[in-house]
N, C-alpha and C. Protein backbone atom coordinates (compact mmCIF):
# COMPACT_ATOMS: atom_id res chain seq x y z
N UNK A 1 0.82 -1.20 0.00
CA UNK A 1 0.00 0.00 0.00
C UNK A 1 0.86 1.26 0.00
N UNK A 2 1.56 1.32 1.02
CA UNK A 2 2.52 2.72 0.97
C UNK A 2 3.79 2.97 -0.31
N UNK A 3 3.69 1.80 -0.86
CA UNK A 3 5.17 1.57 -1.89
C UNK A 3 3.93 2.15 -3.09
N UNK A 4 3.47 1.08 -3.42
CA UNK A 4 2.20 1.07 -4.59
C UNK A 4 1.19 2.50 -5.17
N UNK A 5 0.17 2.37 -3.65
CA UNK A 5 -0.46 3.52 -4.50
C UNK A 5 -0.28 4.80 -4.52
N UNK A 6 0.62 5.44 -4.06
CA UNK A 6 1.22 6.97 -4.27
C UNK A 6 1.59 6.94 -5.73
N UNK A 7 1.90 5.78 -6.12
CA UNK A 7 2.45 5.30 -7.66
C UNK A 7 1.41 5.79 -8.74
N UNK A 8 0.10 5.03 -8.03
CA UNK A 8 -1.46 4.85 -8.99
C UNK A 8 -2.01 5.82 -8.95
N UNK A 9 -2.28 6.38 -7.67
CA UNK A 9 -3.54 7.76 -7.16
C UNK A 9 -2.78 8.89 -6.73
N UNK A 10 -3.69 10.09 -6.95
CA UNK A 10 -2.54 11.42 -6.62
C UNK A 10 -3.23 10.77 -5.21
N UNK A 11 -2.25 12.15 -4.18
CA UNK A 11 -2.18 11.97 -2.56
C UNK A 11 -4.05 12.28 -2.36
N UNK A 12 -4.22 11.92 -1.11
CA UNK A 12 -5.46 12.08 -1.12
C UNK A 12 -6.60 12.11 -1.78
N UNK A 13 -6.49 11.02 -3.02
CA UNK A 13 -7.51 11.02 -4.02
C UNK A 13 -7.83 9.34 -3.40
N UNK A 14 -8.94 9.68 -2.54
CA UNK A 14 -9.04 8.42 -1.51
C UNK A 14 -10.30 7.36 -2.77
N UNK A 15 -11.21 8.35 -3.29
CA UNK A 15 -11.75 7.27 -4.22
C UNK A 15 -11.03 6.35 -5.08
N UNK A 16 -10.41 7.15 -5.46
CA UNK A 16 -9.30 6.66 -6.83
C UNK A 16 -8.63 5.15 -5.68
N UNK A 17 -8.35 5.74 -4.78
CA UNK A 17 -7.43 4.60 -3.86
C UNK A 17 -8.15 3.62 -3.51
N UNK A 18 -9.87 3.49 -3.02
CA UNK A 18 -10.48 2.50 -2.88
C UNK A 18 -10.64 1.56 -4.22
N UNK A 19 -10.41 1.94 -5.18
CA UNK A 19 -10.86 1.55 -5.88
C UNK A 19 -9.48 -0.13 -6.72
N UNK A 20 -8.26 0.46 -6.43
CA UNK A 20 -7.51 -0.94 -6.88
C UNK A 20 -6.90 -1.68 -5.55
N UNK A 21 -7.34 -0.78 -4.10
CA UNK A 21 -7.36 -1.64 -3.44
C UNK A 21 -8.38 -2.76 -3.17
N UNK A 22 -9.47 -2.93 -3.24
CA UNK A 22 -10.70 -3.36 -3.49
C UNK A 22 -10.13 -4.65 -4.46
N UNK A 23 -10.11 -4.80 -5.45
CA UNK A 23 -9.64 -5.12 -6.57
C UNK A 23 -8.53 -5.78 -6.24
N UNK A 24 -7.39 -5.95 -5.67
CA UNK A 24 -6.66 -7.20 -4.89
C UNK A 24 -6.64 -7.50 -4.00
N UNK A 25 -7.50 -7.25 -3.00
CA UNK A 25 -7.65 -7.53 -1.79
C UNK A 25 -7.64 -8.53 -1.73
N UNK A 26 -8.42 -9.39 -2.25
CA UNK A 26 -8.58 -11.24 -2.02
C UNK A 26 -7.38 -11.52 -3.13
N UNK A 27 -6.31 -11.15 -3.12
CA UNK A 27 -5.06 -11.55 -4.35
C UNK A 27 -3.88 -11.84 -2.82
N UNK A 28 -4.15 -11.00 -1.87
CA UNK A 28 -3.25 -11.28 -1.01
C UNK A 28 -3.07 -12.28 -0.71
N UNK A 29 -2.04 -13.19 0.01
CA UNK A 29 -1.97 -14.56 0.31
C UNK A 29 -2.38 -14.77 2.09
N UNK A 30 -1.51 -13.87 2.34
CA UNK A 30 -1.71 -13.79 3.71
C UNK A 30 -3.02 -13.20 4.30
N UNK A 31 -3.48 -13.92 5.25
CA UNK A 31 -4.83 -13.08 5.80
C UNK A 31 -4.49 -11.69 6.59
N UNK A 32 -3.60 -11.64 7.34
CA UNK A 32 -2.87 -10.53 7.87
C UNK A 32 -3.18 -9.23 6.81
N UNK A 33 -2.73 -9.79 5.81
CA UNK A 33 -2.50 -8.99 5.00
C UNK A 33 -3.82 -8.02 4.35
N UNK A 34 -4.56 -9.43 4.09
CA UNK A 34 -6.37 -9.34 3.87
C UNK A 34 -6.74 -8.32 4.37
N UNK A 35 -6.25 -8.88 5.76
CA UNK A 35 -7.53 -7.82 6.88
C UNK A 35 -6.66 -6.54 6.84
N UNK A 36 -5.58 -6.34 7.04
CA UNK A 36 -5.32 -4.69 7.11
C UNK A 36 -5.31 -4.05 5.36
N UNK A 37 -5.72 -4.58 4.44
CA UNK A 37 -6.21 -4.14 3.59
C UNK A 37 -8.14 -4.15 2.94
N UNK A 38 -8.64 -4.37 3.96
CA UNK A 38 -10.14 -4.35 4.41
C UNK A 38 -10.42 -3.22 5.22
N UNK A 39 -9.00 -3.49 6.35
CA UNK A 39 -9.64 -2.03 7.15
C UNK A 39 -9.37 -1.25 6.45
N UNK A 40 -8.26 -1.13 5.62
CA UNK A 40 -8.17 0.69 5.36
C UNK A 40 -9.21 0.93 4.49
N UNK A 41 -9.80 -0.17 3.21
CA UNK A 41 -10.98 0.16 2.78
C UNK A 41 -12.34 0.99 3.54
N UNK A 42 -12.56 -0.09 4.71
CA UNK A 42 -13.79 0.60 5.60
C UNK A 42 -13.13 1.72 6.20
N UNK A 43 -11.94 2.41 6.67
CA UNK A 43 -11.18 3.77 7.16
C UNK A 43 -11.87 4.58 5.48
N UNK A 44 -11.46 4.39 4.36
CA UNK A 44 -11.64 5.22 3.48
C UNK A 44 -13.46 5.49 3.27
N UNK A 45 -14.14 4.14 2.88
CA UNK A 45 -15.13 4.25 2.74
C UNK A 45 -16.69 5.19 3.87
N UNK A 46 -16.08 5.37 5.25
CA UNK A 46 -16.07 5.78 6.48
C UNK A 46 -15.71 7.31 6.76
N UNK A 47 -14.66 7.28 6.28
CA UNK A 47 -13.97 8.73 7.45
C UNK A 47 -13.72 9.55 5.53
N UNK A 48 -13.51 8.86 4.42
CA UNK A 48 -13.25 9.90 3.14
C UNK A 48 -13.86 10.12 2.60
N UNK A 49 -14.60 8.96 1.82
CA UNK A 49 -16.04 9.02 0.98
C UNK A 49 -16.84 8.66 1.41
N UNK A 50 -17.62 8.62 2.29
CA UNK A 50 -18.44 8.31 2.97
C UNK A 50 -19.46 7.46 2.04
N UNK A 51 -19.12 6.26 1.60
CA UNK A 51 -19.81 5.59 1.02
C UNK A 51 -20.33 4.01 1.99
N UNK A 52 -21.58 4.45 2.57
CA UNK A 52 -21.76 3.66 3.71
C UNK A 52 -22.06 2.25 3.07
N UNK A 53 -22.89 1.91 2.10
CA UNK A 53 -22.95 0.69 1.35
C UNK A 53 -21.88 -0.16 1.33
N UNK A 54 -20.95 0.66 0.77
CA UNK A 54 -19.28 -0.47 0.47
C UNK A 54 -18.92 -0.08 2.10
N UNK A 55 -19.08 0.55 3.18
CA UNK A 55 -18.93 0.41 3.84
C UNK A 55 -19.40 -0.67 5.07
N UNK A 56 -20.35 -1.26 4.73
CA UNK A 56 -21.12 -2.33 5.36
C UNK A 56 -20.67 -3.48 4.81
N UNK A 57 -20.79 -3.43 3.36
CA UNK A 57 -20.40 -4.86 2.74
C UNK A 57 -19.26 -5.05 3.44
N UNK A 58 -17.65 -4.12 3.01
CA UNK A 58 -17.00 -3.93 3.66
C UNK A 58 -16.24 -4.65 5.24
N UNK A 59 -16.87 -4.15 5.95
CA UNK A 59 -16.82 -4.48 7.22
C UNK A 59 -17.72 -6.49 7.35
N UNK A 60 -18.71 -6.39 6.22
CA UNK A 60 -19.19 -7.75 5.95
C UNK A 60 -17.91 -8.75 5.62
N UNK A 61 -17.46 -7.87 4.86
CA UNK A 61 -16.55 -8.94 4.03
C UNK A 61 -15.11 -9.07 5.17
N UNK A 62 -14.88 -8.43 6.03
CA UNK A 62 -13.73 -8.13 6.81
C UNK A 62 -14.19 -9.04 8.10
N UNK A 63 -15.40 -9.10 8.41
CA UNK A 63 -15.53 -10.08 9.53
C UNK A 63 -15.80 -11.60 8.98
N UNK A 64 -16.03 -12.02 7.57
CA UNK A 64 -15.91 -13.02 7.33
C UNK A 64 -14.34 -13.24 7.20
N UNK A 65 -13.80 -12.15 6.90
CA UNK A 65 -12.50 -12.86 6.95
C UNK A 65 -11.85 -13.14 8.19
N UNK A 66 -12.20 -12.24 9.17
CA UNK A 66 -11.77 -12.27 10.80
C UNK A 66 -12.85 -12.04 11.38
N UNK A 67 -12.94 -13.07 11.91
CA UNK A 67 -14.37 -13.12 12.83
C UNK A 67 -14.34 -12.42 13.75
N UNK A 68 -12.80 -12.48 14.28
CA UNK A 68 -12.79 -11.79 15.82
C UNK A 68 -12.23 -10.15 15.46
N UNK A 69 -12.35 -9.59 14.64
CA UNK A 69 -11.65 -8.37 14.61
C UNK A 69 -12.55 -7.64 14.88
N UNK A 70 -11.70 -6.94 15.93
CA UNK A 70 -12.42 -5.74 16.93
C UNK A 70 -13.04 -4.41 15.74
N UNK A 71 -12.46 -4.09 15.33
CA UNK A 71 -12.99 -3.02 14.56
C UNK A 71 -14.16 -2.96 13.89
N UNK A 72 -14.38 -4.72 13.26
CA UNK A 72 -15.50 -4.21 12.38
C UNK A 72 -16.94 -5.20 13.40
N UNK A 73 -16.42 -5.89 14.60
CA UNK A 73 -16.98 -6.12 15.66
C UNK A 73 -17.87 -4.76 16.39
N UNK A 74 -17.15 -3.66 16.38
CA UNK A 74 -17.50 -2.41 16.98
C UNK A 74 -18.58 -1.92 16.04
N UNK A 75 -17.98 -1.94 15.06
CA UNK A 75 -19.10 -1.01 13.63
C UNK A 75 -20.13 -1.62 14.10
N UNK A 76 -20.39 -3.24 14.12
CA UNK A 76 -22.03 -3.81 13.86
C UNK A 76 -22.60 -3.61 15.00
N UNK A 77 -21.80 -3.65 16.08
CA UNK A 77 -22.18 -3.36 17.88
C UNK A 77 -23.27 -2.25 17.66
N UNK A 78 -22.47 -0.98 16.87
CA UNK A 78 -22.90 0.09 17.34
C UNK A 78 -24.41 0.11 16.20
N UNK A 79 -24.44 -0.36 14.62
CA UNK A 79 -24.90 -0.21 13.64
C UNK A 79 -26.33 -0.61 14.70
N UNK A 80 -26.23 -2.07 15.16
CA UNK A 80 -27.17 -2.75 16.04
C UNK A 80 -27.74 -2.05 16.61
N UNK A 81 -26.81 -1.33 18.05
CA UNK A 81 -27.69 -0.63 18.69
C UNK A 81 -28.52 0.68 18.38
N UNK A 82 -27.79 1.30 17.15
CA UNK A 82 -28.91 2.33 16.61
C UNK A 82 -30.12 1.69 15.67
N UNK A 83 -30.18 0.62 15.54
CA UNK A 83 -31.16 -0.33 15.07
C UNK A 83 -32.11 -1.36 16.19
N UNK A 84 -31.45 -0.75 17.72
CA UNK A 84 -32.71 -1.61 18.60
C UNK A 84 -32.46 -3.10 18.32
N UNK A 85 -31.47 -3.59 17.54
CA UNK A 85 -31.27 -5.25 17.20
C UNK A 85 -30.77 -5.89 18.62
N UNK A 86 -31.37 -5.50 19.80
CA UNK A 86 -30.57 -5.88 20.98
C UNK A 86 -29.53 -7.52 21.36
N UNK A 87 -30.31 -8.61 20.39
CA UNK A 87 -30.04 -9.96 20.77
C UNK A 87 -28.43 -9.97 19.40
N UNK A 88 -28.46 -9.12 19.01
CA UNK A 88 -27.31 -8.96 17.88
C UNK A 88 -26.10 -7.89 18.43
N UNK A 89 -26.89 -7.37 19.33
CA UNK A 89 -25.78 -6.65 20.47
C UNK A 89 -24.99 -6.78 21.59
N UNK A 90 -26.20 -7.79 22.05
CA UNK A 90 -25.56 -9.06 22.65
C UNK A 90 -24.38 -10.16 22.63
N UNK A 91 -24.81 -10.17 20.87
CA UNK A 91 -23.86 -11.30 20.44
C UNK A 91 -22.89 -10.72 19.92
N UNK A 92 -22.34 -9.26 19.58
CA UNK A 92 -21.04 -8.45 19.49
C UNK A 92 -20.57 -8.06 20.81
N UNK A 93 -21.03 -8.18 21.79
CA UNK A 93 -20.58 -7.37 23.21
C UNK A 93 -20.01 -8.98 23.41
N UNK A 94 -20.57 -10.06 23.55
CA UNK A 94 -20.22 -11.08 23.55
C UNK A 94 -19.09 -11.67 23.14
N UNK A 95 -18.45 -11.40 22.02
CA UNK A 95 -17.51 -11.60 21.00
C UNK A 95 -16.57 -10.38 21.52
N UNK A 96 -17.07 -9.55 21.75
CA UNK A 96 -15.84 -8.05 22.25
C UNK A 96 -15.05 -8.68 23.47
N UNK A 97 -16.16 -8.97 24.55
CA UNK A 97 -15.41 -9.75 25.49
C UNK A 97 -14.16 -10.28 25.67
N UNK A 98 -14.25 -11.70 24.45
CA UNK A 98 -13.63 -12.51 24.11
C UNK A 98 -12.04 -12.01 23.83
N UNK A 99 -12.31 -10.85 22.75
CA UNK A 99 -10.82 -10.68 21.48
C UNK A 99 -10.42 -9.38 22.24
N UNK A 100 -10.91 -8.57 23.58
CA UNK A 100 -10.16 -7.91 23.72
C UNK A 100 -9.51 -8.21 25.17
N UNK A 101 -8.32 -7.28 25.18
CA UNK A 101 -7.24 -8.13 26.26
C UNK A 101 -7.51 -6.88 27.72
N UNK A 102 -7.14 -5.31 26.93
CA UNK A 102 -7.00 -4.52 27.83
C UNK A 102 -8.11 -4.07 29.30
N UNK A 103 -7.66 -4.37 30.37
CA UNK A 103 -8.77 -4.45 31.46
C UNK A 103 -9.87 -3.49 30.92
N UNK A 104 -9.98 -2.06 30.95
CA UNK A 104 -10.64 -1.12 30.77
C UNK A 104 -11.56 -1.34 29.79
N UNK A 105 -10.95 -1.98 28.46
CA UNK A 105 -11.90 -2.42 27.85
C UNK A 105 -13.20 -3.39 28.08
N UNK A 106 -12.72 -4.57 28.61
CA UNK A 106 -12.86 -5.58 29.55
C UNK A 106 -14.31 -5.19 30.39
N UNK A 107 -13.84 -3.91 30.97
CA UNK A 107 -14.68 -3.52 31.92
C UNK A 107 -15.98 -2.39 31.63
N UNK A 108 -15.48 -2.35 30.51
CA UNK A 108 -16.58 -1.12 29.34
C UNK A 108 -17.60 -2.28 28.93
N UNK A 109 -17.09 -3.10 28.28
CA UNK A 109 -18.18 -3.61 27.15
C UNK A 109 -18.69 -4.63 28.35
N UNK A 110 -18.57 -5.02 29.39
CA UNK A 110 -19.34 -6.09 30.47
C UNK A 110 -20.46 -5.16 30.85
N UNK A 111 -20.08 -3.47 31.30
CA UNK A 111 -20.91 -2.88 31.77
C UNK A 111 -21.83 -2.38 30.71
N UNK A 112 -21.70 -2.36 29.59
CA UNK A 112 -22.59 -2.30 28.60
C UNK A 112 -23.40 -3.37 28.14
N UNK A 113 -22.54 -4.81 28.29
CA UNK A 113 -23.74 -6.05 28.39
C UNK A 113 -24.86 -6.17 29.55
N UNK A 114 -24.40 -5.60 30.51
CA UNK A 114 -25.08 -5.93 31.59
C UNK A 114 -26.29 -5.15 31.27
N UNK A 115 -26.15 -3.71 31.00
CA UNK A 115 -26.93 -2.49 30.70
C UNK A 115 -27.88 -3.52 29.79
N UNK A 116 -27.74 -3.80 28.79
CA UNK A 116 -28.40 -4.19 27.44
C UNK A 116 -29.72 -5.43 27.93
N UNK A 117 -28.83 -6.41 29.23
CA UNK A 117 -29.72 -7.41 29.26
C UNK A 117 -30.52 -6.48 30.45
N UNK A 118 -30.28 -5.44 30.96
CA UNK A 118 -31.11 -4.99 32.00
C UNK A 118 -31.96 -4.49 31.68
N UNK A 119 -31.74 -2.94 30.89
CA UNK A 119 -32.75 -2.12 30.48
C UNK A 119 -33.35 -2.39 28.99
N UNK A 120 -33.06 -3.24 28.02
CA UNK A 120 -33.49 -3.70 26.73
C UNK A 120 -33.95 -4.89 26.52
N UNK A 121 -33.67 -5.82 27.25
CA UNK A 121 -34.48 -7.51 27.18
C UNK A 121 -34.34 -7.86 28.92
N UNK A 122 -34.38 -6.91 29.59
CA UNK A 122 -35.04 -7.37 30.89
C UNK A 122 -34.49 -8.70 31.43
N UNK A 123 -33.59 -8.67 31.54
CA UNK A 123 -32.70 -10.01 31.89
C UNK A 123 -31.77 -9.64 32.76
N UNK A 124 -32.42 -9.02 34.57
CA UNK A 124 -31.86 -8.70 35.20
C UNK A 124 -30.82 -9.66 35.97
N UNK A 125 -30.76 -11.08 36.04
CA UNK A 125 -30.03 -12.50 36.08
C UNK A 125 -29.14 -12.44 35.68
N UNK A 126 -29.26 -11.88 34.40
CA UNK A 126 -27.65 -12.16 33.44
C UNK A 126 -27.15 -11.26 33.40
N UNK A 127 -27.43 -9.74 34.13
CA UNK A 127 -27.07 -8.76 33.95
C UNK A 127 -26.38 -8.60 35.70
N UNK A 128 -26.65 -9.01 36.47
CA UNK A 128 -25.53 -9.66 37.49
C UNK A 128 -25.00 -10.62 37.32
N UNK A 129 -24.93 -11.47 37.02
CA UNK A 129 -23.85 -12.73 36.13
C UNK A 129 -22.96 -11.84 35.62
N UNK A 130 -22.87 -10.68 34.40
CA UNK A 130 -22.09 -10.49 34.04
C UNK A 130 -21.33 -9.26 34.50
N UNK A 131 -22.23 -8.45 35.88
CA UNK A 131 -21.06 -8.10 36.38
C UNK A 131 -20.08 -8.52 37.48
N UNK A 132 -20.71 -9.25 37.87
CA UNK A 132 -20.43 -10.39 39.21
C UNK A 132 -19.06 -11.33 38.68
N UNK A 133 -19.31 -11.43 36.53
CA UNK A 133 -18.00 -12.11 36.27
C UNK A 133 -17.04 -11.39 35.93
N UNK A 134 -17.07 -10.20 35.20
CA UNK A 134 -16.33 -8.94 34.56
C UNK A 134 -15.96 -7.90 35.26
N UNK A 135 -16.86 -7.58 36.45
CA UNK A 135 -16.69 -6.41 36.99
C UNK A 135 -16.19 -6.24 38.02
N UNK A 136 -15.83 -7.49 38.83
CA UNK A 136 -15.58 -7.38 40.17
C UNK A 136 -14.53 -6.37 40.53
N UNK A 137 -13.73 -6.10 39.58
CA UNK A 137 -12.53 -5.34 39.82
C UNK A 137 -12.58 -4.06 39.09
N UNK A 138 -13.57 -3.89 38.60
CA UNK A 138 -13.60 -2.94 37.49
C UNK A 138 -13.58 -1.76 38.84
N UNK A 139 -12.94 -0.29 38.44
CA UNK A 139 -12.76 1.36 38.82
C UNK A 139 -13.98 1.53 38.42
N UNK A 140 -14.81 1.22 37.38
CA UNK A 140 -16.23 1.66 36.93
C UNK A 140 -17.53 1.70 37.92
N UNK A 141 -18.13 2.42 38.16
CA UNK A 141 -19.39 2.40 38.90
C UNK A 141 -20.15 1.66 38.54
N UNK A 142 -20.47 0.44 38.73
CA UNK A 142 -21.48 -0.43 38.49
C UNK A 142 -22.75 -0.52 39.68
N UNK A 143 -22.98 0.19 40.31
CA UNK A 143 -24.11 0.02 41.28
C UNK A 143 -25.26 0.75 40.83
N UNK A 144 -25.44 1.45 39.94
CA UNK A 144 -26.96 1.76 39.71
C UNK A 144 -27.36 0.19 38.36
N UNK A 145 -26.52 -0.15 38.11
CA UNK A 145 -27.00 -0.99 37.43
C UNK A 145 -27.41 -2.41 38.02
N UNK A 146 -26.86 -2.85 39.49
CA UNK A 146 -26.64 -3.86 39.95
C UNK A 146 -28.09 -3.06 41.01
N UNK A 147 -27.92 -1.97 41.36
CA UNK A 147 -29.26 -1.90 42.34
C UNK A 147 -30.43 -2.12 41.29
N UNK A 148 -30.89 -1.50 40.46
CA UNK A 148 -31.66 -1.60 39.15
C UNK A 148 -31.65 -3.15 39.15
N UNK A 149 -30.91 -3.78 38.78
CA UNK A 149 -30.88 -5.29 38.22
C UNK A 149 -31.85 -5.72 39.88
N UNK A 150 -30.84 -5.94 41.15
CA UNK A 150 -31.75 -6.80 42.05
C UNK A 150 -33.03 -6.00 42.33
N UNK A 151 -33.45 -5.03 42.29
CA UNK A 151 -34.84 -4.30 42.04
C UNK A 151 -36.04 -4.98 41.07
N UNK A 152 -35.75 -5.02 40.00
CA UNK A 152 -36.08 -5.91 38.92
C UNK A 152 -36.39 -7.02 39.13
N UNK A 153 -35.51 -7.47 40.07
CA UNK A 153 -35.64 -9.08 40.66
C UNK A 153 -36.60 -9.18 42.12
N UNK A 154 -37.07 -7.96 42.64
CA UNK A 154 -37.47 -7.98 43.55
C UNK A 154 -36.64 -8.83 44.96
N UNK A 155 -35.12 -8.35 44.48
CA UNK A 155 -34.30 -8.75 45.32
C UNK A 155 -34.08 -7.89 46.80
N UNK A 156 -34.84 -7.66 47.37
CA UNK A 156 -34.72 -6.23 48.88
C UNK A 156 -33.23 -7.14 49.36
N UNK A 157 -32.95 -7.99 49.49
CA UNK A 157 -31.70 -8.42 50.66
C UNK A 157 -30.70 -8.19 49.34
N UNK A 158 -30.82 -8.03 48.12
CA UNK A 158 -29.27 -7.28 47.32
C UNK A 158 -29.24 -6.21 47.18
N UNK A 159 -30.63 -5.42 47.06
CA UNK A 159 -30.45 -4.39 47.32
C UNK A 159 -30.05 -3.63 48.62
N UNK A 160 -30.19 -3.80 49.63
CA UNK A 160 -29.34 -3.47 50.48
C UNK A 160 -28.12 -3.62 50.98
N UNK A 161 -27.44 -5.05 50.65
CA UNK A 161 -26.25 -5.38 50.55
C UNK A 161 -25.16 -4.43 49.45
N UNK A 162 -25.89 -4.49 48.65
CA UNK A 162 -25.19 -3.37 48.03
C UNK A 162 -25.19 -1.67 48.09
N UNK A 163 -26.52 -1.27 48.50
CA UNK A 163 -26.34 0.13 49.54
C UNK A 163 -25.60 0.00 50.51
N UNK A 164 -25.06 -1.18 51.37
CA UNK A 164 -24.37 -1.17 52.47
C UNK A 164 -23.07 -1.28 52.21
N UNK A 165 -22.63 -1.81 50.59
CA UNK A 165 -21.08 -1.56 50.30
C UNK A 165 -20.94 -0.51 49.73
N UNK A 166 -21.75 0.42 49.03
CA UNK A 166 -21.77 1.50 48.67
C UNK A 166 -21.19 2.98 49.95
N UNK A 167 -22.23 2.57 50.65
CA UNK A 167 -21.66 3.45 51.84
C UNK A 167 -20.53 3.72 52.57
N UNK A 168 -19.89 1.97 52.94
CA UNK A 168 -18.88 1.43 52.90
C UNK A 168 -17.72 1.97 52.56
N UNK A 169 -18.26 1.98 51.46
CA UNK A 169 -17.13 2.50 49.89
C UNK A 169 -16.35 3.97 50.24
C-alpha cells in the first residue's frame, strides 16, 4: 500500500485509492494482510467518501475474513444498537469480550452487556452474572445498574447489601 499507491492515485484522491485496493484484496496470500487491507478500505469508505454501502459490505466482508476483529466487531455493535437489534448486540458485546485483552476495555463492554440485558431484554439474572464475572474489579461504577438489576428481581436483601457496600465504599 505505501510503496504502490502513491504510484497509482494522486495523494489524497481516496476514491481513486479504494478503488484498486478493493480489486486485490482477495489476491493477497496472507490473511494478515487481507484484513489490514479491508480495514483501510472501511477507514476510506467511512472517514473519506463516505460511502456507507461499500462500507457495510466492507466491514461484511472483513468479519468473514476475521471473525474476531475488533474493529468491524465495533461497527455492527454500534450499527445494532442504533437499530434496537438488541439480541445482535448481545452477540457483538459477547464476541468483544472474548478478542479484547486490555482491562478497561474488559470492563466497558461487560458494563454495557449488563446495561443491554437490563434495560433492553429485561434479563436482570444475566445482567448480574455479568457483572459479578467482569466487573468485580472494574474502577467503573457499576451500582446503579446492579441496584436496578436486584430491584427488577425484587431482590430487597441485594439491594441493600449493596447500599451497604456503597456506603462502605
Amino acid at each position: 500500500h505505501e510503496t504502490i499507491i502513491p504510484q497509482i492515485v494522486d495523494f489524497e484522491d481516496y476514491a481513486s485509492e479504494a478503488a484498486p485496493l478493493s480489486a486485490v484484496c482477495e489476491r493477497f496470500p496472507d490473511v494478515e494482510d487481507r484484513v489490514k487491507c479491508l480495514e483501510r478500505l472501511c477507514m476510506l469508505y467511512e472517514k473519506r467518501t463516505h460511502n456507507e454501502s461499500q462500507l457495510i459490505k466492507t466491514y461484511e466482508h472483513l468479519l468473514q475474513t476475521d471473525a474476531r476483529n475488533v474493529k468491524a466487531l465495533r461497527f455492527f455493535k454500534l450499527i445494532h444498537t442504533q437499530n434496537a437489534e438488541w439480541e445482535d448486540v448481545v452477540e457483538k458485546l459477547k464476541l468483544l469480550l472474548e478478542c479484547v485483552s486490555h482491562p478497561q476495555e474488559i470492563f466497558r463492554y461487560a458494563q454495557e452487556l449488563a446495561a443491554v440485558y437490563l434495560y433492553q431484554l429485561d434479563m436482570p439474572e444475566l445482567a448480574i452474572q455479568v457483572l459479578d464475572t467482569y466487573c468485580a474489579d472494574s474502577p467503573l461504577d457499576t451500582s446503579t445498574i446492579q441496584y436496578d438489576a436486584y430491584q427488577a428481581m425484587s431482590d430487597l436483601q441485594g439491594c441493600l447489601r449493596l447500599l451497604r457496600q456503597c456506603l462502605l465504599d
